[in-house]
N, C-alpha and C. Protein backbone atom coordinates (compact mmCIF):
# COMPACT_ATOMS: atom_id res chain seq x y z
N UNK A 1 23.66 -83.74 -94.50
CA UNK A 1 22.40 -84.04 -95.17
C UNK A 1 22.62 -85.17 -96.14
N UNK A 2 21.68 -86.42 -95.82
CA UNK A 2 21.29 -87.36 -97.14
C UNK A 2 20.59 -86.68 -98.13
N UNK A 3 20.97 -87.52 -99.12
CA UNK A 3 19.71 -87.75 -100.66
C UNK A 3 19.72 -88.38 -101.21
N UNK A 4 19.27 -89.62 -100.65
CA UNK A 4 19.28 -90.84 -101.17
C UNK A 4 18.18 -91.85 -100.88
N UNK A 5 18.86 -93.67 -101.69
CA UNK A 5 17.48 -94.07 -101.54
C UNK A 5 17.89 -95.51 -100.49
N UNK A 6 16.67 -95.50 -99.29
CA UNK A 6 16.92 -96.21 -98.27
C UNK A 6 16.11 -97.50 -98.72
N UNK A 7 16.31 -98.79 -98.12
CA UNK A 7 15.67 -100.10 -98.39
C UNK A 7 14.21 -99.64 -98.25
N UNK A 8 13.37 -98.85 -97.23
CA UNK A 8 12.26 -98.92 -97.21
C UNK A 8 11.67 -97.57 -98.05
N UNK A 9 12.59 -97.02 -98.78
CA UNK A 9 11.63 -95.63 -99.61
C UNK A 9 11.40 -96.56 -100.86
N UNK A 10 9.90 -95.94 -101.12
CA UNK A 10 9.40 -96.37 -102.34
C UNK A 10 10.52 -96.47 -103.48
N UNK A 11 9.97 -97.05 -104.56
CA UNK A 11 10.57 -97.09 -105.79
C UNK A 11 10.67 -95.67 -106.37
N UNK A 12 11.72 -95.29 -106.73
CA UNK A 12 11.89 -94.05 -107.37
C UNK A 12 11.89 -92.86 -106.71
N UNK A 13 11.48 -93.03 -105.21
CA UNK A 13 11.81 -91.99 -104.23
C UNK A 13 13.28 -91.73 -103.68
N UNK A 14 13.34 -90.49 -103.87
CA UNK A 14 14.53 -89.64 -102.86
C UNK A 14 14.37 -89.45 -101.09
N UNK A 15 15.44 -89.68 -100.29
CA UNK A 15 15.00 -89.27 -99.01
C UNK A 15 16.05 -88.00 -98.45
N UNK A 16 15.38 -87.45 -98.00
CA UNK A 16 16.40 -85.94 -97.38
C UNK A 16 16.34 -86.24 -95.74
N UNK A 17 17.15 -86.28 -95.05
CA UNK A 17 17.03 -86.12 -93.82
C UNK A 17 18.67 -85.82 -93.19
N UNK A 18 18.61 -85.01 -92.34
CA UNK A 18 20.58 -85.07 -91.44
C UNK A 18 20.84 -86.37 -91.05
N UNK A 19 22.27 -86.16 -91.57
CA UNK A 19 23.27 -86.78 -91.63
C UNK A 19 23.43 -87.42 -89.82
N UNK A 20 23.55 -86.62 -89.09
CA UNK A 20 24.07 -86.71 -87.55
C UNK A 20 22.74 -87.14 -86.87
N UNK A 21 21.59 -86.90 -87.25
CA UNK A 21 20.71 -86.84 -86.06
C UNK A 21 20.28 -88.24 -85.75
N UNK A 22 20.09 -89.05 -86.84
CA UNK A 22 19.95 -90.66 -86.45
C UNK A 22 20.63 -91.21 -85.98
N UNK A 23 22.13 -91.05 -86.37
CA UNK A 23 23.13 -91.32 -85.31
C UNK A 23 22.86 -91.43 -83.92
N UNK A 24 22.85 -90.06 -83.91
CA UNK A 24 22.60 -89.79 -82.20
C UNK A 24 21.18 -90.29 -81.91
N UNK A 25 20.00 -90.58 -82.27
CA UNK A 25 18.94 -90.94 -82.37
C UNK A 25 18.65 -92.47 -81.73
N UNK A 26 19.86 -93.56 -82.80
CA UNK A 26 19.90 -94.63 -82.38
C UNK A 26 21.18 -95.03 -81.50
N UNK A 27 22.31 -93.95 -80.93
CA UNK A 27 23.12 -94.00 -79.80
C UNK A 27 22.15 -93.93 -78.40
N UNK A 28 21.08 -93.49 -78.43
CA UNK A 28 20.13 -92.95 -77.52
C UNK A 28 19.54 -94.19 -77.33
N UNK A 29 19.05 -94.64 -78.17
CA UNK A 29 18.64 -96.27 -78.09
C UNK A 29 18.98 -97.30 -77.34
N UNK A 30 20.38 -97.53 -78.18
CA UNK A 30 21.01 -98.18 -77.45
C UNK A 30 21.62 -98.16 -75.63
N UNK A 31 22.00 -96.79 -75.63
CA UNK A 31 21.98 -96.66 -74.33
C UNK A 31 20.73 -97.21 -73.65
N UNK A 32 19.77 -96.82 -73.47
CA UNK A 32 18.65 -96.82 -73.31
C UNK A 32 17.62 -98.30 -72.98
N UNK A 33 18.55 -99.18 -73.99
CA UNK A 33 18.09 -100.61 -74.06
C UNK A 33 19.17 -101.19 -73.06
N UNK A 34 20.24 -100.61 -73.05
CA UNK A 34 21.32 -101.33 -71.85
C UNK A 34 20.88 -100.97 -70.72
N UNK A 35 20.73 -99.72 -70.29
CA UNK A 35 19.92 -99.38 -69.16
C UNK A 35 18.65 -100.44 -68.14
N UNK A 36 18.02 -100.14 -69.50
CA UNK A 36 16.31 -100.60 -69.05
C UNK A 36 16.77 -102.21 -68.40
N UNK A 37 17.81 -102.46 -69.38
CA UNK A 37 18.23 -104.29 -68.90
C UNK A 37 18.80 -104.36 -67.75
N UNK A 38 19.36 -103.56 -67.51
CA UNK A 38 20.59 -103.83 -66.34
C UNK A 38 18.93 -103.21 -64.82
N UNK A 39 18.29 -102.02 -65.47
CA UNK A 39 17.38 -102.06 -64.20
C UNK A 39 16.19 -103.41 -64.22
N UNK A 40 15.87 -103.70 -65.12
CA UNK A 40 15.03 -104.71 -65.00
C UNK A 40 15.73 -106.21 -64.35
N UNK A 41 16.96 -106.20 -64.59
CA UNK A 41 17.78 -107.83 -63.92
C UNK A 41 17.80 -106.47 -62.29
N UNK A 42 18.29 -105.55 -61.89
CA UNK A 42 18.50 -105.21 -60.65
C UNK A 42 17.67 -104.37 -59.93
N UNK A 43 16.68 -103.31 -60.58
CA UNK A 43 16.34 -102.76 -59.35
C UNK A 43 14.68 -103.63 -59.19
N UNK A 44 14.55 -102.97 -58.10
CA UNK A 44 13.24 -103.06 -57.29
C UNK A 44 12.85 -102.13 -56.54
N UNK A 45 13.19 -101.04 -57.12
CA UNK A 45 13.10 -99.57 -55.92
C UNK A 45 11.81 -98.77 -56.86
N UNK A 46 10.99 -97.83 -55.98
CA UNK A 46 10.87 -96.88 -56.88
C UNK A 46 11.53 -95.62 -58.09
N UNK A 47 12.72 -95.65 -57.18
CA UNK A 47 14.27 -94.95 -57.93
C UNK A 47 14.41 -95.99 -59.38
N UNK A 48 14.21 -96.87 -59.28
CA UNK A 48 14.50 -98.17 -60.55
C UNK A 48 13.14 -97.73 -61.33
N UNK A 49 11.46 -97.53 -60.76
CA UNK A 49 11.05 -97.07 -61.36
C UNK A 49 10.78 -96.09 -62.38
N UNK A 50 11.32 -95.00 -61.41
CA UNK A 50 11.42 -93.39 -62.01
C UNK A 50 12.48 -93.74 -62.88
N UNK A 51 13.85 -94.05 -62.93
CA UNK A 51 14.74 -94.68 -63.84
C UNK A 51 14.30 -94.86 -65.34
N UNK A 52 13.51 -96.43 -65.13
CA UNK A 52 13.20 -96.77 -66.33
C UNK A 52 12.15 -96.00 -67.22
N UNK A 53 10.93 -95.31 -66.62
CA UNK A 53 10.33 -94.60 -67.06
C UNK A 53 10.66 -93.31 -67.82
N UNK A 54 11.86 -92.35 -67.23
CA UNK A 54 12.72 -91.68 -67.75
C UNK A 54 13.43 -92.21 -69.04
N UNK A 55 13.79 -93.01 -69.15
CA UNK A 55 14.39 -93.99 -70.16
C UNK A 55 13.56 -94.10 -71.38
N UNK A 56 12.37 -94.34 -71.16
CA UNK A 56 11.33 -94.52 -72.12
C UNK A 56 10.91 -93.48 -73.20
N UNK A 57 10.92 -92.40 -71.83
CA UNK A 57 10.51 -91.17 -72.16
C UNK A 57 12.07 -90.52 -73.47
N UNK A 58 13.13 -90.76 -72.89
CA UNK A 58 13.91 -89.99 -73.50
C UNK A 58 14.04 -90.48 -75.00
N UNK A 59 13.62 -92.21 -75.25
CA UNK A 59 13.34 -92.82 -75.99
C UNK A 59 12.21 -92.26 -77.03
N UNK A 60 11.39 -92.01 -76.10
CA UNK A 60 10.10 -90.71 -77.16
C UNK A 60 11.13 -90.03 -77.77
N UNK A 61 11.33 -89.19 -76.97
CA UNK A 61 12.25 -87.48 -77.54
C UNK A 61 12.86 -88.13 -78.71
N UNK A 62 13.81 -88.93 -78.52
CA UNK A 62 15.03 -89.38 -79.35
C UNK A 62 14.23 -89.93 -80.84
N UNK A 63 13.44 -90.42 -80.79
CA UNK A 63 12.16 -90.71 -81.86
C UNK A 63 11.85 -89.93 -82.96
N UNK A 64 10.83 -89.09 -81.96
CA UNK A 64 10.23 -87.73 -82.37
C UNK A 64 11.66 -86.88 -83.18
N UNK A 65 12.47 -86.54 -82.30
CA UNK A 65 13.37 -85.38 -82.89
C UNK A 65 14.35 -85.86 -84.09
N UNK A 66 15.20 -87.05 -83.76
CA UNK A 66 16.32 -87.47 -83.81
C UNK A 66 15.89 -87.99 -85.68
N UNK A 67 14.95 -89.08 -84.93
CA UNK A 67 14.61 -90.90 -86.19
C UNK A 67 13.36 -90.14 -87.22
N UNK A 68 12.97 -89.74 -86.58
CA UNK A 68 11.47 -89.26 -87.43
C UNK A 68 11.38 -88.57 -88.26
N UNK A 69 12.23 -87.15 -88.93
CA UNK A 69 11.73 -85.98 -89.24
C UNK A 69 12.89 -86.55 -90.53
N UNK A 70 11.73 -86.08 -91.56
CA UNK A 70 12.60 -86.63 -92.89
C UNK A 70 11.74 -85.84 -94.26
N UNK A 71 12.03 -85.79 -95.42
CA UNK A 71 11.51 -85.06 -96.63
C UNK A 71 12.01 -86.31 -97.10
N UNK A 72 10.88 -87.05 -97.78
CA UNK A 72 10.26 -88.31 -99.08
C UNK A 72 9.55 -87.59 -100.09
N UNK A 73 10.80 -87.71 -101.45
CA UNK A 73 9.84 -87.39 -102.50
C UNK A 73 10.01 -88.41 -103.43
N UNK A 74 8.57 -88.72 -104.27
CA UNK A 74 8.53 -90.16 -105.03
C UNK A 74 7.46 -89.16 -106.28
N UNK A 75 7.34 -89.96 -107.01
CA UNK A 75 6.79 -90.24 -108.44
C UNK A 75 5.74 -89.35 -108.38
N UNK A 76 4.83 -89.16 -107.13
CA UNK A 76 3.55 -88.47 -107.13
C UNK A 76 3.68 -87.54 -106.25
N UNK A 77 4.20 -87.40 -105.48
CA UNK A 77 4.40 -86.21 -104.17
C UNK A 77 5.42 -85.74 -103.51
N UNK A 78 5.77 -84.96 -102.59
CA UNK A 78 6.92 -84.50 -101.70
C UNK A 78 5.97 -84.25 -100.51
N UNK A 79 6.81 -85.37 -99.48
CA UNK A 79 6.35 -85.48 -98.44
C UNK A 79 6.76 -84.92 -97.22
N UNK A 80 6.38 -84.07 -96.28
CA UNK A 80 7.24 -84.02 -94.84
C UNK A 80 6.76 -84.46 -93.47
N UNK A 81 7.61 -85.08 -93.00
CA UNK A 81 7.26 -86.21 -91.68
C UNK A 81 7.98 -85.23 -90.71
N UNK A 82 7.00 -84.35 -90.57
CA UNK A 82 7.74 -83.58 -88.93
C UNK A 82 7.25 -83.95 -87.92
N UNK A 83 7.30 -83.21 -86.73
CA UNK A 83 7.69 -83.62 -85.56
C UNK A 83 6.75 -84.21 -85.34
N UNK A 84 5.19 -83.93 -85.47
CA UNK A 84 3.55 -84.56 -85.10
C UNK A 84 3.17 -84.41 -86.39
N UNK A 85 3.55 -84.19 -87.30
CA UNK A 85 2.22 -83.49 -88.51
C UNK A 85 3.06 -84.19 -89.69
N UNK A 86 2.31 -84.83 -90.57
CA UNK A 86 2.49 -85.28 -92.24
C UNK A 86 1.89 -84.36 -92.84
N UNK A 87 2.44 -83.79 -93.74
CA UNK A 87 2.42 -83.08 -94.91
C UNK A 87 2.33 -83.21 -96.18
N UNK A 88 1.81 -83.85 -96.89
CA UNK A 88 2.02 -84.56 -98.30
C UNK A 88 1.21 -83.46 -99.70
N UNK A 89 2.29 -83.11 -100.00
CA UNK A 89 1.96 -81.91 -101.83
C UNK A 89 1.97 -82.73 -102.44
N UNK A 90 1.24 -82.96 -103.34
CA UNK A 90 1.29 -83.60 -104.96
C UNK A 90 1.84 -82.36 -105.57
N UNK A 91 2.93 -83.26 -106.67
CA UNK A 91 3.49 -82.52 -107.72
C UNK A 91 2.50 -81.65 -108.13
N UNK A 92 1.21 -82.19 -109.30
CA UNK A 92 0.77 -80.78 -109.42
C UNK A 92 0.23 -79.77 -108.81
N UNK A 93 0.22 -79.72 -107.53
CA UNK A 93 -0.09 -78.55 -106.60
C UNK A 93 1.08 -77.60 -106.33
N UNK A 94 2.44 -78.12 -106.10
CA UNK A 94 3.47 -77.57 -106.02
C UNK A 94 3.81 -76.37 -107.13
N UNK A 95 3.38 -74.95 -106.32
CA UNK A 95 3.56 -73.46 -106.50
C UNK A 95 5.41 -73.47 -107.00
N UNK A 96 5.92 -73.59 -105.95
CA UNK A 96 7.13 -73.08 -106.00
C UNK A 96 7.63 -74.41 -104.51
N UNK A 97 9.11 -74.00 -104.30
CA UNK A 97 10.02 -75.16 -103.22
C UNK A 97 10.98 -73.86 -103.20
N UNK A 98 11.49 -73.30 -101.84
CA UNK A 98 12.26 -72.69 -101.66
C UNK A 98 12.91 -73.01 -100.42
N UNK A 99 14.63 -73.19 -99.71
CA UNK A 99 14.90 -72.89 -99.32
C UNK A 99 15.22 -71.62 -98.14
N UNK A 100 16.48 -71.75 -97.30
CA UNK A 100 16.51 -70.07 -96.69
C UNK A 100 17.16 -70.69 -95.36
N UNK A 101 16.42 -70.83 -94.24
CA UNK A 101 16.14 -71.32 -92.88
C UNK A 101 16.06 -72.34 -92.80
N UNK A 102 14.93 -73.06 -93.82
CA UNK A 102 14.39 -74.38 -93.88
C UNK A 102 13.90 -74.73 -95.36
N UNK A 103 13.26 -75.47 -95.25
CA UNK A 103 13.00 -75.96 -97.15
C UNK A 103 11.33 -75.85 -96.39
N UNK A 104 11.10 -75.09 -97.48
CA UNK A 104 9.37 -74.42 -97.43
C UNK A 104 9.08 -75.44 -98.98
N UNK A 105 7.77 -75.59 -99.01
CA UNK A 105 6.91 -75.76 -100.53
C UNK A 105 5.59 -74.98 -100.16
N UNK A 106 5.29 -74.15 -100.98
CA UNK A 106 4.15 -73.22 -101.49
C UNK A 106 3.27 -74.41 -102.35
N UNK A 107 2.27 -74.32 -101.78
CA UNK A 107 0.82 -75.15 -102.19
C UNK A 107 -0.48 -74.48 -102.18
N UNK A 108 -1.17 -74.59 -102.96
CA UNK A 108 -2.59 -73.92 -102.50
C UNK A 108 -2.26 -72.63 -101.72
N UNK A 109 -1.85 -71.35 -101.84
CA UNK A 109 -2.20 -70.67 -101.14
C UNK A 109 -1.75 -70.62 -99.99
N UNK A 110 -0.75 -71.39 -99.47
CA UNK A 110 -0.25 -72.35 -98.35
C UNK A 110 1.13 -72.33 -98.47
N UNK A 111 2.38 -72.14 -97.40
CA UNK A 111 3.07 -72.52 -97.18
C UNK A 111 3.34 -73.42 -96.07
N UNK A 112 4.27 -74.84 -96.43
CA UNK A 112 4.45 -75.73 -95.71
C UNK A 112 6.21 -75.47 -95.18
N UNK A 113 6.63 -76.06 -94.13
CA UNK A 113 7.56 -75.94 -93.50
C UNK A 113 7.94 -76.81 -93.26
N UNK A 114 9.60 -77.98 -93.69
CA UNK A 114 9.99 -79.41 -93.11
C UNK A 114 10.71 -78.86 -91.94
N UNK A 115 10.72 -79.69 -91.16
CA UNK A 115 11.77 -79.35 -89.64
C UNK A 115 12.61 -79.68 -89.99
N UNK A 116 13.47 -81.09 -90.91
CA UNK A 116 14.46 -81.13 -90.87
C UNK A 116 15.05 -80.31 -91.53
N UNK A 117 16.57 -80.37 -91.74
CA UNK A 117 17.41 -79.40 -92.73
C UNK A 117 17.30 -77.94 -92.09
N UNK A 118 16.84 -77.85 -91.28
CA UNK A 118 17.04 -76.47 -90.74
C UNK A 118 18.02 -75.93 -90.61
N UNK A 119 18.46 -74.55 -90.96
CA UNK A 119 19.66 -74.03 -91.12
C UNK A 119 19.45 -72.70 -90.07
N UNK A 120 20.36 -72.07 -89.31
CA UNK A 120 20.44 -70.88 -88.56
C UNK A 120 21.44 -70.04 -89.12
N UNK A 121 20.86 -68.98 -88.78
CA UNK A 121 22.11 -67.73 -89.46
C UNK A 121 23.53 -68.15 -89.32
N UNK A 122 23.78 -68.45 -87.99
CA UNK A 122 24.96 -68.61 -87.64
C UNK A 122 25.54 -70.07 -88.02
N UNK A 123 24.79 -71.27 -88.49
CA UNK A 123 25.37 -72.26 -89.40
C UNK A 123 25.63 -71.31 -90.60
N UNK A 124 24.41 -71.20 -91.60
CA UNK A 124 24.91 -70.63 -92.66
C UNK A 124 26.26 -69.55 -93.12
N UNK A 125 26.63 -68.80 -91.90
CA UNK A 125 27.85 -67.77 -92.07
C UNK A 125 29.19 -68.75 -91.80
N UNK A 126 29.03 -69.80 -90.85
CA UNK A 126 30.40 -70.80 -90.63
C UNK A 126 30.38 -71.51 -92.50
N UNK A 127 29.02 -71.57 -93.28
CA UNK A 127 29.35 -71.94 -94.70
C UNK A 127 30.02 -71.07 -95.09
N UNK A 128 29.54 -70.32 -95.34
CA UNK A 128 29.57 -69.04 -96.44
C UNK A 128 31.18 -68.70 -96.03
N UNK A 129 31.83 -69.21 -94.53
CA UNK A 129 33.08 -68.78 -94.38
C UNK A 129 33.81 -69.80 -94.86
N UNK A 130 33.50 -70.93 -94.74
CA UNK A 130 34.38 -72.48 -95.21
C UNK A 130 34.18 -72.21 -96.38
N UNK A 131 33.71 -71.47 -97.42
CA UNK A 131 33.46 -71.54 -99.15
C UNK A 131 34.30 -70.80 -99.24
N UNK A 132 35.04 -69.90 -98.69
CA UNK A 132 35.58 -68.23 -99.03
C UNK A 132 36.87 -68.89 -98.97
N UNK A 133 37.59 -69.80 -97.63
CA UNK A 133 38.60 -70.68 -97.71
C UNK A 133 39.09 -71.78 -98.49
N UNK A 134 38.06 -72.30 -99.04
CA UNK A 134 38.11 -73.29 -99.98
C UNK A 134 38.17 -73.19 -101.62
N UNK A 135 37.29 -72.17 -102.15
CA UNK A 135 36.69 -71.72 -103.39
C UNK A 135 38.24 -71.47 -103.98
N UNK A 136 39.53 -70.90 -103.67
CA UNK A 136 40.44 -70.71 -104.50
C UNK A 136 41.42 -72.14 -104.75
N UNK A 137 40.71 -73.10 -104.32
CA UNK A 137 41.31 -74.62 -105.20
C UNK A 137 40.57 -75.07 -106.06
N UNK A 138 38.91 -74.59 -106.22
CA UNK A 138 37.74 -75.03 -107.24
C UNK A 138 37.95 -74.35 -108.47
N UNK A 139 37.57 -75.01 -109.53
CA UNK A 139 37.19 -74.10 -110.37
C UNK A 139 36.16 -73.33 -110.34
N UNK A 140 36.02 -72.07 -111.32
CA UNK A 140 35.11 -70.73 -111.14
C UNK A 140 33.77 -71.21 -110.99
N UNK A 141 33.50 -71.69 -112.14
CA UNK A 141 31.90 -72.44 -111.70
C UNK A 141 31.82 -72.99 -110.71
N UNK A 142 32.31 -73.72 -110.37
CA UNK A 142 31.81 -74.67 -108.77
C UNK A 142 32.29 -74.19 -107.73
N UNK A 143 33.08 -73.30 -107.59
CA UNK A 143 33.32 -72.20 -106.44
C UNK A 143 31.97 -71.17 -106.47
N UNK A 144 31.47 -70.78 -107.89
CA UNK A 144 29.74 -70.19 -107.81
C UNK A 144 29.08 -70.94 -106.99
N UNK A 145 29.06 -71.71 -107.62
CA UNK A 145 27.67 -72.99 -106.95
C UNK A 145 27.82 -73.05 -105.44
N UNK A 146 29.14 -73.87 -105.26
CA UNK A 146 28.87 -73.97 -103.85
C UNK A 146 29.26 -72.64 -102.97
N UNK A 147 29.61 -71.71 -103.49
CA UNK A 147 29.46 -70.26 -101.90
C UNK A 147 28.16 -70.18 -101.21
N UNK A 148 28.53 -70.26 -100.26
CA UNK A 148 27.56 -70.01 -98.95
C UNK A 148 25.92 -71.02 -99.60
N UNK A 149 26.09 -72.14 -100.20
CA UNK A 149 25.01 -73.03 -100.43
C UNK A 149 25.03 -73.91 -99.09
N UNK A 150 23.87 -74.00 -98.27
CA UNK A 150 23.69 -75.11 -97.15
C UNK A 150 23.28 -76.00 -98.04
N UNK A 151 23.06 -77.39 -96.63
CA UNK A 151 22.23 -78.49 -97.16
C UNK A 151 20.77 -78.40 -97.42
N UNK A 152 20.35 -77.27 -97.08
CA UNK A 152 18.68 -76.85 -96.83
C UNK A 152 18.89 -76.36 -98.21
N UNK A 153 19.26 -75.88 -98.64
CA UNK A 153 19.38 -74.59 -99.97
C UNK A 153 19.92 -76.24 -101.22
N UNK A 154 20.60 -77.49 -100.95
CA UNK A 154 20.95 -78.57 -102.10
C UNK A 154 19.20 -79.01 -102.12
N UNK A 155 19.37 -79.59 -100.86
CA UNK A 155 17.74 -80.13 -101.05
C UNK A 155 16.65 -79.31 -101.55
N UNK A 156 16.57 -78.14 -101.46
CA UNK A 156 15.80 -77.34 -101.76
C UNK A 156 15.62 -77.28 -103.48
N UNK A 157 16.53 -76.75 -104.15
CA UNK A 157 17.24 -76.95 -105.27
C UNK A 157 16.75 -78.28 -106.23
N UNK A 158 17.37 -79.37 -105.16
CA UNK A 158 16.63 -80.94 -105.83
C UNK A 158 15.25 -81.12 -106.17
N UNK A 159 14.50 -80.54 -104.82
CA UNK A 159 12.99 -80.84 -105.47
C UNK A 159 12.48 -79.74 -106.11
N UNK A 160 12.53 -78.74 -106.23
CA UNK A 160 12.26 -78.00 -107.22
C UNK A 160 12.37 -78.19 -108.87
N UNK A 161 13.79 -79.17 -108.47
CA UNK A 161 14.09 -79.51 -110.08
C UNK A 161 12.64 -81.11 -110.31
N UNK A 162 12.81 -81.51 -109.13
CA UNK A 162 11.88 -83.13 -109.38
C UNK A 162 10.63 -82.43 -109.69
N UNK A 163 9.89 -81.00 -108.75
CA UNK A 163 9.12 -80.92 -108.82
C UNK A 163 8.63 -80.48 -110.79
N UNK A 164 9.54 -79.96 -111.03
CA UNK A 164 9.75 -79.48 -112.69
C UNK A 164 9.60 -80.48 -113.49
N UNK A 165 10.30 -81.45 -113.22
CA UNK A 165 10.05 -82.54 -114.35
C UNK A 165 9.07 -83.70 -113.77
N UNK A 166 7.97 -83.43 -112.64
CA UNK A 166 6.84 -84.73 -112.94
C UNK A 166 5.75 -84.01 -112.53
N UNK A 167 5.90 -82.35 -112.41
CA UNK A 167 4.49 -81.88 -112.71
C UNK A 167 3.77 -81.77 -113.91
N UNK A 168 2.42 -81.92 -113.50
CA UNK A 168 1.71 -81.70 -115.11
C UNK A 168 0.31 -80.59 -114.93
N UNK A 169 0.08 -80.30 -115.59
CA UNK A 169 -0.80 -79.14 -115.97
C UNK A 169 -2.28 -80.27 -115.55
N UNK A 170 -2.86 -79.47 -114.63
CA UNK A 170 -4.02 -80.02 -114.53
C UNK A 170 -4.99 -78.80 -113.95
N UNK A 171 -6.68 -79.09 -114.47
CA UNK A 171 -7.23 -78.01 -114.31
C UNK A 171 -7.73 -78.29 -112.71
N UNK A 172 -7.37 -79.47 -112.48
CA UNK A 172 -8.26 -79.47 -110.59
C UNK A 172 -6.95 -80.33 -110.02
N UNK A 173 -6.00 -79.69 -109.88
CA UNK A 173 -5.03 -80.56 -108.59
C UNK A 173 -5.33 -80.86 -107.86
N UNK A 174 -4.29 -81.85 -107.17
CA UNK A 174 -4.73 -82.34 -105.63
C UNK A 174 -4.19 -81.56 -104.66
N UNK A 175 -5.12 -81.25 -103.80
CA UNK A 175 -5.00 -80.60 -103.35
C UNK A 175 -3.73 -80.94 -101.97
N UNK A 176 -2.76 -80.28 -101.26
CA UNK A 176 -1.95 -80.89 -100.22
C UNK A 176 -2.64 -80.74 -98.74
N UNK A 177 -2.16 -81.98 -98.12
CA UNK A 177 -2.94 -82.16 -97.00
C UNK A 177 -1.81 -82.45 -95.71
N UNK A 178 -2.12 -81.89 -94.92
CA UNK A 178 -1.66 -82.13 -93.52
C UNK A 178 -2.27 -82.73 -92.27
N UNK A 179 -1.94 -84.18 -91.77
CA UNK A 179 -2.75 -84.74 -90.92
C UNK A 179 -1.83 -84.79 -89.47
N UNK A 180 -2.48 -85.05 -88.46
CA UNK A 180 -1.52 -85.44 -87.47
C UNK A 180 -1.25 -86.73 -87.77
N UNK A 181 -0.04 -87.24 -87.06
CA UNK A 181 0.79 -88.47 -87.00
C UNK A 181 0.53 -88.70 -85.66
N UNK A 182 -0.07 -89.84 -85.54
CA UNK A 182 -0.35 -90.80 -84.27
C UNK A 182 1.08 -91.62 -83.69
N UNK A 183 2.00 -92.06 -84.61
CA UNK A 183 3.06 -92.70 -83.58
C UNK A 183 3.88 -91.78 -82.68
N UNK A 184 4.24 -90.80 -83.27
CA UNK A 184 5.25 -90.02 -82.47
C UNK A 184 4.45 -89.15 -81.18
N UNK A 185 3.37 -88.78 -81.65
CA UNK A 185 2.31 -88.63 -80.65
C UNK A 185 2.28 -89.36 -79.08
N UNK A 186 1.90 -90.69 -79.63
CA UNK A 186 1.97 -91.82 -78.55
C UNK A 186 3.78 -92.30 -78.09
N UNK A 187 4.89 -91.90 -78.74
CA UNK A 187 5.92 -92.12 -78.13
C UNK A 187 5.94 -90.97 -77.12
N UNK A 188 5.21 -90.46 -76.99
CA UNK A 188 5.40 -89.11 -76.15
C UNK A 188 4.53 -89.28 -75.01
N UNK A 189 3.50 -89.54 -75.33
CA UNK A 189 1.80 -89.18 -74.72
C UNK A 189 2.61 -90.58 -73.70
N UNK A 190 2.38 -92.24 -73.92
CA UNK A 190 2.43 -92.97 -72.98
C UNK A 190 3.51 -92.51 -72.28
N UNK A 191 4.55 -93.08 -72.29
CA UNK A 191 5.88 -92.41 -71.57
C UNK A 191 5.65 -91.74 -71.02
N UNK A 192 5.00 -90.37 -71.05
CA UNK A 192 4.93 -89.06 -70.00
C UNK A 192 3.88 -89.52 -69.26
N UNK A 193 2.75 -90.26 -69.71
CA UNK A 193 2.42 -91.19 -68.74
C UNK A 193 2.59 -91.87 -67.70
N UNK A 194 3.69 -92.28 -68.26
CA UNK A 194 4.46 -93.46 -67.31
C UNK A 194 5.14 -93.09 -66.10
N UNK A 195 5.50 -91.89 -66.27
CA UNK A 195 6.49 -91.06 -66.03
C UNK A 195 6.28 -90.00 -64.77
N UNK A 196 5.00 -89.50 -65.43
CA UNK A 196 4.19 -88.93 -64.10
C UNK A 196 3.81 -89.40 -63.00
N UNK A 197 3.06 -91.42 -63.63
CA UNK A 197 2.86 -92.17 -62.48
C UNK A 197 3.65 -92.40 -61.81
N UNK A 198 4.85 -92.52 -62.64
CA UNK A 198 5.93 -93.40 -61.42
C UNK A 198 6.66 -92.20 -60.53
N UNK A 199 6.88 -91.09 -61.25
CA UNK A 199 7.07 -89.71 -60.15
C UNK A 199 5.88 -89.88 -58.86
N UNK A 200 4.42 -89.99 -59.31
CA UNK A 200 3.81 -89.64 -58.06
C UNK A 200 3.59 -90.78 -57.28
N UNK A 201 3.87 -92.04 -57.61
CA UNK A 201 4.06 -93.19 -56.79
C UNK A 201 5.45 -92.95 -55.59
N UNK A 202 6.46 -92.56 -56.79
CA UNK A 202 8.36 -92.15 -55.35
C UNK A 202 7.95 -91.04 -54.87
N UNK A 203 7.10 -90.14 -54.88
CA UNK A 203 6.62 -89.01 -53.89
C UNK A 203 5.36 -89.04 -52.86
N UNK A 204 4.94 -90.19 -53.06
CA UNK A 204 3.68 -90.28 -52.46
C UNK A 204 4.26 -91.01 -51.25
């Protein structure tokens, strides 16, 4: 897990997102762009079709899952960019930020859910076992802190504290809103497009 600040996050914003998944996100890419080149200089088949279209498509996936899914928090809000859906709390709406599974924020009456940082039982116990091995070279306090803490449970932690120091008491908050996201949408929607046609063109 990052927490940090990238060339394109606002001024004064934090970004949370895994460590590994862009990696593999933009390894996918690249493959992907060597591919499409080498079929576009050679094939002419429908097989070259179905090919590149596949390519495109996996290019969606790799998008959507990999590049996309991130927690932005700045000066006025904590944001989550999941898989189709934006999420955006203003500080003063923000109930509570908890950890667990995933990093939840309580809003209005409302709980929200980021995809990234997701943690499974069985990550969390490979922690909680690497702390039990490690903790007798730390000192006492920071052998506390970090036992069985994921990256879902640091980040979690962080904005709770941001959310503490730039909320303010207001009698009509803003309220948090969730819209769909149109790009990752359409990395999906054309491609499977594409994809179908060119399947029922090599079967037809």
């Amino acid at each position: 897990m990052t927490a940090t600040v990238f060339p394109k996050t606002p001024p004064g914003a934090r970004l949370f997102r895994s460590a590994a998944a862009p990696f593999f996100g933009w390894a996918w890419m690249v493959f992907a762009v060597a591919n499409l080149a080498d079929i576009i200089w050679r094939g002419r088949d429908t097989a070259s079709l179905v090919a590149a279209a596949l390519m495109l498509l996996g290019s969606g996936i790799g998008y959507v899952i990999a590049l996309r899914p991130r927690i932005v928090a700045d000066t006025d809000a904590v944001r989550f960019h999941n898989l189709f859906r934006d999420v955006r709390v203003p500080w003063d709406a923000v109930e509570r930020i908890e950890g667990g599974d995933a990093v939840y924020v309580h809003a209005g009456g409302r709980r929200f859910r980021a995809f990234v940082l997701q943690t499974s039982p069985r990550t969390r116990a490979k922690v909680e076992m690497k702390a039990r091995r490690e903790e007798k070279g730390l000192p006492d306090a920071v052998a506390d802190y970090v036992r069985g803490r994921t990256a879902t449970d640091f980040a979690a932690e962080q904005l709770q504290e941001m959310a503490g120091e730039r909320s303010r008491e207001s009698e009509s908050p803003a309220e948090p809103t969730a819209t769909w996201a149109w790009p990752p949408i359409a990395a999906l929607a054309l491609p499977g497009a594409v994809t179908l046609g060119a399947l029922v063109i090599a079967l037809a």
